[in-house]
N, C-alpha and C. Protein backbone atom coordinates (compact mmCIF):
# COMPACT_ATOMS: atom_id res chain seq x y z
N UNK A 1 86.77 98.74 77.10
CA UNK A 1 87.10 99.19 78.43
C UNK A 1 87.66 98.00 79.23
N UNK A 2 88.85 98.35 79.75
CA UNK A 2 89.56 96.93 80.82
C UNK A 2 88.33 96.78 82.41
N UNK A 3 88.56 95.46 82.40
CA UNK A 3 88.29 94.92 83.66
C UNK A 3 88.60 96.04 84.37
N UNK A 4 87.46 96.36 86.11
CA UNK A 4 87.74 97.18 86.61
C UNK A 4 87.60 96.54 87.91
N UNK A 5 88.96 95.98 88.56
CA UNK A 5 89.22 95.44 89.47
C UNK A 5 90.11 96.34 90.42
N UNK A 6 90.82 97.08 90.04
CA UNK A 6 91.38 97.85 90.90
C UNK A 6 91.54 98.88 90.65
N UNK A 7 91.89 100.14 91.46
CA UNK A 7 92.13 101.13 91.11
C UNK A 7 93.24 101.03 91.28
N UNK A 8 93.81 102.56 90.93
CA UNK A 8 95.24 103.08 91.33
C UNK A 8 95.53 104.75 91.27
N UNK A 9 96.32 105.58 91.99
CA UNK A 9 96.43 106.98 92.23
C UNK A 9 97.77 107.16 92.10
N UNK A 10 97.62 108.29 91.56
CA UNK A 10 99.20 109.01 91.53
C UNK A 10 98.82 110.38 92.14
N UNK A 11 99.34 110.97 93.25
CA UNK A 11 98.79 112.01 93.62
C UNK A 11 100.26 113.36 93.48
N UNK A 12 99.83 114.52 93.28
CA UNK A 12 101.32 115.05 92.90
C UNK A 12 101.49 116.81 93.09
N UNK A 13 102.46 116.82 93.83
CA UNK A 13 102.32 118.68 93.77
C UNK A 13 102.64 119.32 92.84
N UNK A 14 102.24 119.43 91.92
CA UNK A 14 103.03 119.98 90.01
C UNK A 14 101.39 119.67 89.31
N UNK A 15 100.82 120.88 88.56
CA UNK A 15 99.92 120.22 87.91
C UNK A 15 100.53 120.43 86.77
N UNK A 16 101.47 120.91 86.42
CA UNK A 16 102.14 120.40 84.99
C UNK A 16 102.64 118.71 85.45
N UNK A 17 103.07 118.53 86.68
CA UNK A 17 103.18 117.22 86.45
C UNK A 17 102.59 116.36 86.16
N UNK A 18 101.30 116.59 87.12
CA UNK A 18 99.90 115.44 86.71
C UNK A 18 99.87 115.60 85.22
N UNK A 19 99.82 116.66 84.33
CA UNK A 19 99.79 115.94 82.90
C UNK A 19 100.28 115.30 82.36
N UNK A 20 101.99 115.22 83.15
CA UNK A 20 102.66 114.76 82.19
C UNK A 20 102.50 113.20 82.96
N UNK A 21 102.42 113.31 83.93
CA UNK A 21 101.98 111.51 85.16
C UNK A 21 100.81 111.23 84.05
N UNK A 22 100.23 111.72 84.35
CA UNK A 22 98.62 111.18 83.41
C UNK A 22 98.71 110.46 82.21
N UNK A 23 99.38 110.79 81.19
CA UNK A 23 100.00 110.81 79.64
C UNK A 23 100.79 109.79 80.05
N UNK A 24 101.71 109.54 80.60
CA UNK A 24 102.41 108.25 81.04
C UNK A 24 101.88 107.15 81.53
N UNK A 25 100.88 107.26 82.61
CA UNK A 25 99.93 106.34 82.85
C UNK A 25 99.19 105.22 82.08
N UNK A 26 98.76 106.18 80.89
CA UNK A 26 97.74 105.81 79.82
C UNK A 26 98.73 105.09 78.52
N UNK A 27 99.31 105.40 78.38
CA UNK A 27 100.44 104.90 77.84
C UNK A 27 100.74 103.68 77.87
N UNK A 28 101.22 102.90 79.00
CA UNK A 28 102.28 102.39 79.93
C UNK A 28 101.14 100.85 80.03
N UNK A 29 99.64 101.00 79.84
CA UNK A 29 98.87 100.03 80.50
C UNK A 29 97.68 100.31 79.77
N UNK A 30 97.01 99.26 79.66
CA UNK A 30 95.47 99.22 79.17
C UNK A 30 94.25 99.50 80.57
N UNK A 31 94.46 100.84 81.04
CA UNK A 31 93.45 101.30 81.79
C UNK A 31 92.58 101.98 81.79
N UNK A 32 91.62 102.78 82.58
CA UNK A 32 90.66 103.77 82.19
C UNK A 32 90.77 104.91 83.05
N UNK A 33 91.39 105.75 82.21
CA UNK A 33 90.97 107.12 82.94
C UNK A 33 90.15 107.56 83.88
N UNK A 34 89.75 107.18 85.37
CA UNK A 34 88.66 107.67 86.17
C UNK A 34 88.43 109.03 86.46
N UNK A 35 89.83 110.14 87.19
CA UNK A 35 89.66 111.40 87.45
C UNK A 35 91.10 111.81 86.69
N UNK A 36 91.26 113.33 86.78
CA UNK A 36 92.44 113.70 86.39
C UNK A 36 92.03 115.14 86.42
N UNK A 37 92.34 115.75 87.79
CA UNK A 37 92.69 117.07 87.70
C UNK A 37 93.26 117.47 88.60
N UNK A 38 92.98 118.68 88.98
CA UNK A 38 93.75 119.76 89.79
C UNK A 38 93.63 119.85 91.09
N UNK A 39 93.79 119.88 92.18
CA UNK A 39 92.79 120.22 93.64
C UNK A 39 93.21 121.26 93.82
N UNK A 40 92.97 121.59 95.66
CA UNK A 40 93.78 122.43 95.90
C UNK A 40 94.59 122.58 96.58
N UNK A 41 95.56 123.25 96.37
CA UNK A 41 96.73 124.10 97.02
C UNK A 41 97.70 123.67 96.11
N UNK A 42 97.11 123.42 94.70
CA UNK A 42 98.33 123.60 93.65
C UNK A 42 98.42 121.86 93.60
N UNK A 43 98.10 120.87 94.31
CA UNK A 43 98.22 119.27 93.63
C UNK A 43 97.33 118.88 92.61
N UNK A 44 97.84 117.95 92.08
CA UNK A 44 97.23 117.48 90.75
C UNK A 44 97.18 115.96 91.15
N UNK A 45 95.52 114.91 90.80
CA UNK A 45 95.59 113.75 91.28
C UNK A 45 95.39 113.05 90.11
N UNK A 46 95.83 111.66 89.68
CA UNK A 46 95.38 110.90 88.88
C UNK A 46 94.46 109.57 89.39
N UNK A 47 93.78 109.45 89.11
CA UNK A 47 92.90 107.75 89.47
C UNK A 47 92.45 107.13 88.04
N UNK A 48 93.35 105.64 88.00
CA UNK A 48 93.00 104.67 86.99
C UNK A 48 92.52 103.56 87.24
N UNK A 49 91.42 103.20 86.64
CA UNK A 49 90.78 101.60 86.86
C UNK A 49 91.09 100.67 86.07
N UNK A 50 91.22 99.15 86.36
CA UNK A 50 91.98 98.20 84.91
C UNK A 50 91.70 97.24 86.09
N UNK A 51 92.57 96.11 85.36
CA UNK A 51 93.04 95.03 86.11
C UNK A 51 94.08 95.71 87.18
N UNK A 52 94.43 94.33 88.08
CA UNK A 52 95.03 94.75 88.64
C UNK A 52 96.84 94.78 88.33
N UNK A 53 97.46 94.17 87.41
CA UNK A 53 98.45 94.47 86.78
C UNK A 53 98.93 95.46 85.79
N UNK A 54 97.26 95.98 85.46
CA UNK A 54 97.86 97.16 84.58
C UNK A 54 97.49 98.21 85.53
N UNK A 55 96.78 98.17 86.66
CA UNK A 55 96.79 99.15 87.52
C UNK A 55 98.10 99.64 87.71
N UNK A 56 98.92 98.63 88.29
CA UNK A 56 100.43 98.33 89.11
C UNK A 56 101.30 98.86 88.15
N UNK A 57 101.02 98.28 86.88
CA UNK A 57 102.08 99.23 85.44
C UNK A 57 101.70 101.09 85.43
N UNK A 58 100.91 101.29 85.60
CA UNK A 58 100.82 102.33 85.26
C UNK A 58 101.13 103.51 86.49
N UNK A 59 100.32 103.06 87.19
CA UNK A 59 100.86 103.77 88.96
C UNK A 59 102.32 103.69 88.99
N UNK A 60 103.33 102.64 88.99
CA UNK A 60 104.71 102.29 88.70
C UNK A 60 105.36 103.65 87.95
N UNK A 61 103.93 103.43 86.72
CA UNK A 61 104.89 104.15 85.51
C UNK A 61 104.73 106.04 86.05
N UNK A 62 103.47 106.21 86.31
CA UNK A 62 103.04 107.25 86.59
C UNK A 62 104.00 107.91 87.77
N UNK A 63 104.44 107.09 88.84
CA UNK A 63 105.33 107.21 89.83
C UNK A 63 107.02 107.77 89.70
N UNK A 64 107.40 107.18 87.97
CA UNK A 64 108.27 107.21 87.43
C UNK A 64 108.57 108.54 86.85
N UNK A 65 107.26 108.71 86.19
CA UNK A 65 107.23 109.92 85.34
C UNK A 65 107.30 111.46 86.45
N UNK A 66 106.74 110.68 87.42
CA UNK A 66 106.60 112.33 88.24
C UNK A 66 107.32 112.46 89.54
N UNK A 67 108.18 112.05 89.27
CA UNK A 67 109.51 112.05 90.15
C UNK A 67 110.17 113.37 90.72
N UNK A 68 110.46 113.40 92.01
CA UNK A 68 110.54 114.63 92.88
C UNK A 68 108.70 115.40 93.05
N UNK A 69 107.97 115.18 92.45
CA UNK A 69 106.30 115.92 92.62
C UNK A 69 105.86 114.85 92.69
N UNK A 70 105.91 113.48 93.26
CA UNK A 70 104.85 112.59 94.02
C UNK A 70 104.85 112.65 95.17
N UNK A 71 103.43 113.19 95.67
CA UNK A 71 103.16 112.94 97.19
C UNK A 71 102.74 111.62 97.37
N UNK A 72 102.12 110.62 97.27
CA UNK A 72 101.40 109.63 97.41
C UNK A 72 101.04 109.13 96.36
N UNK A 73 100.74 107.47 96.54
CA UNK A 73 100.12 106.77 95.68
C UNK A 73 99.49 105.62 96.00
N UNK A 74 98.82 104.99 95.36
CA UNK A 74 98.08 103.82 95.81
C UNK A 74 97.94 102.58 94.64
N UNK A 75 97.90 101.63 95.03
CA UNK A 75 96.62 100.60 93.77
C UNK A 75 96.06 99.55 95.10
N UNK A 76 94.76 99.96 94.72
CA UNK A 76 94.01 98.92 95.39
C UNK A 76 93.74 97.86 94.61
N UNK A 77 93.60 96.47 94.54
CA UNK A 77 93.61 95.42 93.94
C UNK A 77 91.93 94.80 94.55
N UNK A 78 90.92 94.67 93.94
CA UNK A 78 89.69 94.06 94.40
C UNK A 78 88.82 95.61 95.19
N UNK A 79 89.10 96.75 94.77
CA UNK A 79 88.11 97.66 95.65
C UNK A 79 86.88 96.88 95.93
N UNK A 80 86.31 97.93 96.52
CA UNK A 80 85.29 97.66 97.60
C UNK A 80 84.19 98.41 96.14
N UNK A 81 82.72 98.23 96.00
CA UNK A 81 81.88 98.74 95.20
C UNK A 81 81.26 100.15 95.60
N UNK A 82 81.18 99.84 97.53
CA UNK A 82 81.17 100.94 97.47
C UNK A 82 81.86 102.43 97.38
N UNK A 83 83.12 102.31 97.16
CA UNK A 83 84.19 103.33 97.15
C UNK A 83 83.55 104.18 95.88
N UNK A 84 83.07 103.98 94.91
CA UNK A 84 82.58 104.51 93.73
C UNK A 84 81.50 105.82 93.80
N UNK A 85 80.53 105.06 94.16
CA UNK A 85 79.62 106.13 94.26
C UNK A 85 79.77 107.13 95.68
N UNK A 86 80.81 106.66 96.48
CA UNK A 86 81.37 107.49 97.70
C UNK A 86 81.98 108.77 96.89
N UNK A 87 82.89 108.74 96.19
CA UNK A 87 84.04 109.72 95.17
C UNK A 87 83.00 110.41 94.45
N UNK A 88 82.13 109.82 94.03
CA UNK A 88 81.13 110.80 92.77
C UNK A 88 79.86 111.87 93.70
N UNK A 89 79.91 111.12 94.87
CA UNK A 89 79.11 112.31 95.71
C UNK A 89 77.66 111.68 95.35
N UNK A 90 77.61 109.95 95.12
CA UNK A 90 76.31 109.86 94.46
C UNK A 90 75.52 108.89 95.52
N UNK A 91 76.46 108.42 96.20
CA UNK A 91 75.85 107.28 97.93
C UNK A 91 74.75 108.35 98.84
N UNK A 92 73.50 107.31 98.65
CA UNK A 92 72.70 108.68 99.63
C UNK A 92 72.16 107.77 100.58
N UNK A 93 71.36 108.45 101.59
CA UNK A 93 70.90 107.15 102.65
C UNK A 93 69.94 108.54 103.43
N UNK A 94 68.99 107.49 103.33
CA UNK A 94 67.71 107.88 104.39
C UNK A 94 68.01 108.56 105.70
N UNK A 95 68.46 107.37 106.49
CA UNK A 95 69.23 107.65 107.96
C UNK A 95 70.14 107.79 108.21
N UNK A 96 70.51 108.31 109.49
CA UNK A 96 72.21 107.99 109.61
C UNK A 96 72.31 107.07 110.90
N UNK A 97 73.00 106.08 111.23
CA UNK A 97 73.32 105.61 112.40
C UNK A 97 74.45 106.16 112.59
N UNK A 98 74.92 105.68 113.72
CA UNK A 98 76.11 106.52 114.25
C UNK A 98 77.54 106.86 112.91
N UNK A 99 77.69 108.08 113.35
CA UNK A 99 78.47 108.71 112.49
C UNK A 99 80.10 108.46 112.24
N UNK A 100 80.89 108.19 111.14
CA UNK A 100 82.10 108.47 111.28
C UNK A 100 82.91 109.43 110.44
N UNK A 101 83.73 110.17 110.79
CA UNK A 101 84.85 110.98 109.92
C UNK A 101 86.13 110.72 109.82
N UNK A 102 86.54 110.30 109.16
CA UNK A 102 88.05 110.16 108.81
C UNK A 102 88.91 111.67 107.71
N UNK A 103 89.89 112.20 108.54
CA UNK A 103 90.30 113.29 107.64
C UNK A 103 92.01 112.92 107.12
N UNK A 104 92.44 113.22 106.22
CA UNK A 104 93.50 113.12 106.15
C UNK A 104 94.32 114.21 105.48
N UNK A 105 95.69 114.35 105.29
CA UNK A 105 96.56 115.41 104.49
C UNK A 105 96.92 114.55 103.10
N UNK A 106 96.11 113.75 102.46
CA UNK A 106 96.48 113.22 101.64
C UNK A 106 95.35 112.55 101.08
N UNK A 107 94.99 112.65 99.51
CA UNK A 107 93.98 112.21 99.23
C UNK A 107 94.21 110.05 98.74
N UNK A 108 94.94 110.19 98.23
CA UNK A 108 95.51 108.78 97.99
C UNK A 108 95.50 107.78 99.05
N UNK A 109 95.96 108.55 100.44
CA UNK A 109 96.12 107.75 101.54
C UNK A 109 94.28 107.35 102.24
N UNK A 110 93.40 108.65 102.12
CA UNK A 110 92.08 108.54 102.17
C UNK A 110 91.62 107.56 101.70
N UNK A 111 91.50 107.84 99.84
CA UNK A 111 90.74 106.64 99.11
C UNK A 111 91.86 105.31 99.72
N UNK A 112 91.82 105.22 99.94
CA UNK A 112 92.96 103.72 100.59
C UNK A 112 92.02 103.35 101.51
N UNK A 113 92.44 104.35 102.81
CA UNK A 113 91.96 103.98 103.77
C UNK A 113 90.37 104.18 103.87
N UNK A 114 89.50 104.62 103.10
CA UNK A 114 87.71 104.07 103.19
C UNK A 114 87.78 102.92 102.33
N UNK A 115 88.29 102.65 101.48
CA UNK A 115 88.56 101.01 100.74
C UNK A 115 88.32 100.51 102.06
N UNK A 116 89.34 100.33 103.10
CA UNK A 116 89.57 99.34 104.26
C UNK A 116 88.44 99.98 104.96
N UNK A 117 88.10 100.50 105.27
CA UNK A 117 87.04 100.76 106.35
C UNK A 117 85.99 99.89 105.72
N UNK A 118 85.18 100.12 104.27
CA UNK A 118 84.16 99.42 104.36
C UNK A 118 84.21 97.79 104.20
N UNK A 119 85.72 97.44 103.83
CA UNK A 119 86.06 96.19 104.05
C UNK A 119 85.98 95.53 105.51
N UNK A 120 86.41 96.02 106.16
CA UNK A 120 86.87 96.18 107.29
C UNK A 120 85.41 95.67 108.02
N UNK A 121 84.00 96.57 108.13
CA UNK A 121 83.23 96.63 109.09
C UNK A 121 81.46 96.83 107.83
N UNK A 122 80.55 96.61 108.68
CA UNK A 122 79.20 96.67 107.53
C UNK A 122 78.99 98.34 108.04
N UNK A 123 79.37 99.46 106.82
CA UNK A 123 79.29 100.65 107.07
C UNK A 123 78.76 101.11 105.65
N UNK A 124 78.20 101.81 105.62
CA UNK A 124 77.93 102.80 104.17
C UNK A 124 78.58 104.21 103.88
N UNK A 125 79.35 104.38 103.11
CA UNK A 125 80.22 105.17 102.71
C UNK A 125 79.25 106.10 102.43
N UNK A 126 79.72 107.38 103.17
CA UNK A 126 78.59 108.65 102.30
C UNK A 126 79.02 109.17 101.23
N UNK A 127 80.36 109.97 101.82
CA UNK A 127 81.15 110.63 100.81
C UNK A 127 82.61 110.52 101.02
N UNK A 128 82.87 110.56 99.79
CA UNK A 128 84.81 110.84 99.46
C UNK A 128 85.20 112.32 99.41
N UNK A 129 85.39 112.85 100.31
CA UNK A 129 85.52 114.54 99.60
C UNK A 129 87.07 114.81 99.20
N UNK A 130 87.36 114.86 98.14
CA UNK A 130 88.84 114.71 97.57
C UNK A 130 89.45 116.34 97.48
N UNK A 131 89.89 116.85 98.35
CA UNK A 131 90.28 117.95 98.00
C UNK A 131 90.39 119.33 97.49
N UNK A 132 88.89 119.57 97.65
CA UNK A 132 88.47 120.85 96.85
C UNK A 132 87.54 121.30 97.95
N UNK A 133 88.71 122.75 98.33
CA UNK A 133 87.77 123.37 99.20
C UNK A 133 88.22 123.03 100.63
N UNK A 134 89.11 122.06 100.30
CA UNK A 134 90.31 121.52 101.58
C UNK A 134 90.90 121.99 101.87
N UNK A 135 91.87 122.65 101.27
CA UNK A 135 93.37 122.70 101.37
C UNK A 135 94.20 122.19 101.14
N UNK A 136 93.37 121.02 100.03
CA UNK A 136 94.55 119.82 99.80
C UNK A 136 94.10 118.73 100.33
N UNK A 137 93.31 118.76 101.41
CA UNK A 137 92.90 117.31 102.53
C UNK A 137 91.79 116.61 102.07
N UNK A 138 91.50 115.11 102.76
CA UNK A 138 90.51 114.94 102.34
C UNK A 138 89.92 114.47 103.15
N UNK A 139 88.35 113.94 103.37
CA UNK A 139 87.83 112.97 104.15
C UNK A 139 87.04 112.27 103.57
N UNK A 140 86.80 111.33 104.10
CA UNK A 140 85.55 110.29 104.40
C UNK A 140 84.84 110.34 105.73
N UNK A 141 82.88 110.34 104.77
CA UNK A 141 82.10 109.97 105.73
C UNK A 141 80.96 108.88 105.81
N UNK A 142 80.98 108.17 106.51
CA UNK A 142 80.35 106.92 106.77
C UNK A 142 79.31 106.46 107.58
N UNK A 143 78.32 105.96 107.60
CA UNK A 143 77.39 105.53 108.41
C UNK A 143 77.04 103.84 108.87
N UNK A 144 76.58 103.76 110.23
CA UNK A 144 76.42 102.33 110.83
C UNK A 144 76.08 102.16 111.92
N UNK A 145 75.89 101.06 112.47
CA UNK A 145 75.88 101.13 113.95
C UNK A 145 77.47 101.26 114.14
N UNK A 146 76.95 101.77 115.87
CA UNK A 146 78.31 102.44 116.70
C UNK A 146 79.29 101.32 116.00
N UNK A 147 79.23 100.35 116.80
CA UNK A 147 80.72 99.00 117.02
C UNK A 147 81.12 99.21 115.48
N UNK A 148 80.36 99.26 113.89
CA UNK A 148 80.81 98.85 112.96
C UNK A 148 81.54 100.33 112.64
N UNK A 149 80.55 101.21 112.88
CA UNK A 149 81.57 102.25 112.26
C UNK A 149 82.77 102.65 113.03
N UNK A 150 83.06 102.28 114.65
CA UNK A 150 84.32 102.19 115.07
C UNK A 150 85.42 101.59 114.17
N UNK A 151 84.82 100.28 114.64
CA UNK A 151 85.55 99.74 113.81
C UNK A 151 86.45 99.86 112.32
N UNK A 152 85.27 100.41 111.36
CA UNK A 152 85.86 101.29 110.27
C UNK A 152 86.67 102.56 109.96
N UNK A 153 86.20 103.27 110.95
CA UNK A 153 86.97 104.44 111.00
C UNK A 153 88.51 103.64 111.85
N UNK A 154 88.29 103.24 112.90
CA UNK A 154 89.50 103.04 113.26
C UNK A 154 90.74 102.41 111.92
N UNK A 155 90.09 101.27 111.03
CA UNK A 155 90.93 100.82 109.94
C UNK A 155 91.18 102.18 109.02
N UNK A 156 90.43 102.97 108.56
CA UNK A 156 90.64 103.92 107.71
C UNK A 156 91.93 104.65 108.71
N UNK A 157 91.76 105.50 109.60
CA UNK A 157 92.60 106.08 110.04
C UNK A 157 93.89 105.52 110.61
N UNK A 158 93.71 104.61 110.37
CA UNK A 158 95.31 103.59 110.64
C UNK A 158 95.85 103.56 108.99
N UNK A 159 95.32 103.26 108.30
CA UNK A 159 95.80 103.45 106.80
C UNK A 159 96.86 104.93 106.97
N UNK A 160 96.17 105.79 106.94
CA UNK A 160 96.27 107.00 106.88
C UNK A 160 97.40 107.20 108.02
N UNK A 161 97.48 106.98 109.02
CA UNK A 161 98.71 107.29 110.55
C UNK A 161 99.86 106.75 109.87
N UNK A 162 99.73 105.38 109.09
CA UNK A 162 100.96 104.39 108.87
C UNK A 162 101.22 105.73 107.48
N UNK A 163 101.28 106.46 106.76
CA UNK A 163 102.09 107.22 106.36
C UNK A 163 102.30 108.62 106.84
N UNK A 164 102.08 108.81 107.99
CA UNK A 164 102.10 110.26 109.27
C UNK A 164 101.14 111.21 108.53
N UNK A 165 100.06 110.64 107.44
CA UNK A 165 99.14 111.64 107.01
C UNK A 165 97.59 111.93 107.71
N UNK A 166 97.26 111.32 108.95
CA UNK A 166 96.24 111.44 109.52
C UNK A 166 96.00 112.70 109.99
N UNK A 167 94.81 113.44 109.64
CA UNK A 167 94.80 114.72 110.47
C UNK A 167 93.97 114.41 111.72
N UNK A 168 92.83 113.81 111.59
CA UNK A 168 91.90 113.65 112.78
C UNK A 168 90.66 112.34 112.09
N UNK A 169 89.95 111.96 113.24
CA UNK A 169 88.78 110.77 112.96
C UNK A 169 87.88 110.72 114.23
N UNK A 170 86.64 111.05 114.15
CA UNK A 170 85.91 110.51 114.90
C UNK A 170 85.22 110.23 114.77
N UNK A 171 83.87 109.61 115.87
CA UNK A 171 82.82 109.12 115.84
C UNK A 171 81.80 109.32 116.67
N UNK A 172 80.59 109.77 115.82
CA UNK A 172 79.48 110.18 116.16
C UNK A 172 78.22 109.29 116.64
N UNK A 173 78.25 108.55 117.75
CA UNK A 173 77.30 107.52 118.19
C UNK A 173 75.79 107.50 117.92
N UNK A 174 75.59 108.82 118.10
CA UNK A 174 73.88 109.39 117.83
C UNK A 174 73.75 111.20 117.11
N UNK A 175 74.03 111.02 116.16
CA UNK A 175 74.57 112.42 115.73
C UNK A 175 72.95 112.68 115.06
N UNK A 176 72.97 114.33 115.35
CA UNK A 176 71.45 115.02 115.11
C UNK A 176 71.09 114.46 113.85
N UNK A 177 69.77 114.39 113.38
CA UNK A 177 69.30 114.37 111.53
C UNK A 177 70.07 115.44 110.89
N UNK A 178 69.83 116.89 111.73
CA UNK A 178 70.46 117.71 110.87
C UNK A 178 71.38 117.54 110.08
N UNK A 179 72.81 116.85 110.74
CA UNK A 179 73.87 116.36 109.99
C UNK A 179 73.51 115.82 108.54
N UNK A 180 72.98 114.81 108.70
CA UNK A 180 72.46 114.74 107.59
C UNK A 180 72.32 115.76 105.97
N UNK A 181 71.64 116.40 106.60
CA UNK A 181 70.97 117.45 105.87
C UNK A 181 72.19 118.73 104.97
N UNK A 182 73.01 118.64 106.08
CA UNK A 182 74.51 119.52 105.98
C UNK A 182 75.48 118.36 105.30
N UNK A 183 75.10 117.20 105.19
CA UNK A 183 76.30 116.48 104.50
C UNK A 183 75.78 116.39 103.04
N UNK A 184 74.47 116.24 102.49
CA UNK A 184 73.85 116.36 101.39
C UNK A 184 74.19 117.44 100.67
């Protein structure tokens, strides 16, 4: 298994394309298959982990292969640790301090922008919700004190504006336990 220093996404409206992006990907670079399927409203996403040059080869290549059906793409170079167990739905936490949401029309531009948020500010990533059950959209949700999770959400949703894919972001200063309970 390659070094797993960065990720990278090919995100795509064709799920015949994503197979054929996917198959090119793997190909093209010594990486690891992280996700590879379908969402909804008919896109298909790829996410590969490696170094960060075979990230860049393969996203490149993957970019190549699915030409006219790429919505977005990414390679993050050095992710963040917590981005991981954010995507798998596996980050849990006792409390919540003040709340943040970041939504976007794009899942690629998302995982980007919670990379930078938890870079950005001392926040705990809850969840990555990638597109299922969206419409295609995605969010991130995060916990902290107020100032940090401003702070984070504000970087995430600037990721996300700088390609006109932001749908909405806010922040929850003292948000009920219940929440909680409904984000689990």
């Amino acid at each position: 298994m390659p070094d797993m220093n960065a990720i990278g996404l090919v995100e795509l409206s064709s799920i015949a394309a994503g197979y054929l992006v996917a198959d090119a990907m793997l190909k093209v670079a010594d990486v690891s298959l992280l996700l590879s399927r379908s969402i909804c409203s008919g896109k298909y996403i790829v996410m590969i982990g490696g170094d960060v040059a075979a990230v860049r080869s393969s996203v490149d290549a993957g970019t190549v292969a699915g030409t006219g059906m790429v919505i977005d793409t990414f390679v993050i170079p050095n992710v963040h640790a917590g981005v991981f167990p954010a995507i798998a739905g596996t980050a849990a936490t006792e409390m919540l301090g003040a709340l943040g949401i970041v939504e976007s029309f794009s899942v690629a531009s998302l995982v980007e922008g919670a990379d930078a948020a938890v870079k950005t500010a001392r926040v705990t990533l809850l969840e990555i919700r990638l597109a299922m059950a969206l419409g295609g959209k995605a969010f991130v949700t995060m916990t902290g004190d107020v100032a940090a999770v401003t702070s984070a959400v504000d970087a995430a949703a600037s990721v996300c504006a700088e390609r006109g894919l932001l749908v909405n972001r806010v922040v929850i200063p003292n948000p009920r336990k219940e929440l909680l309970r409904e984000m689990i």
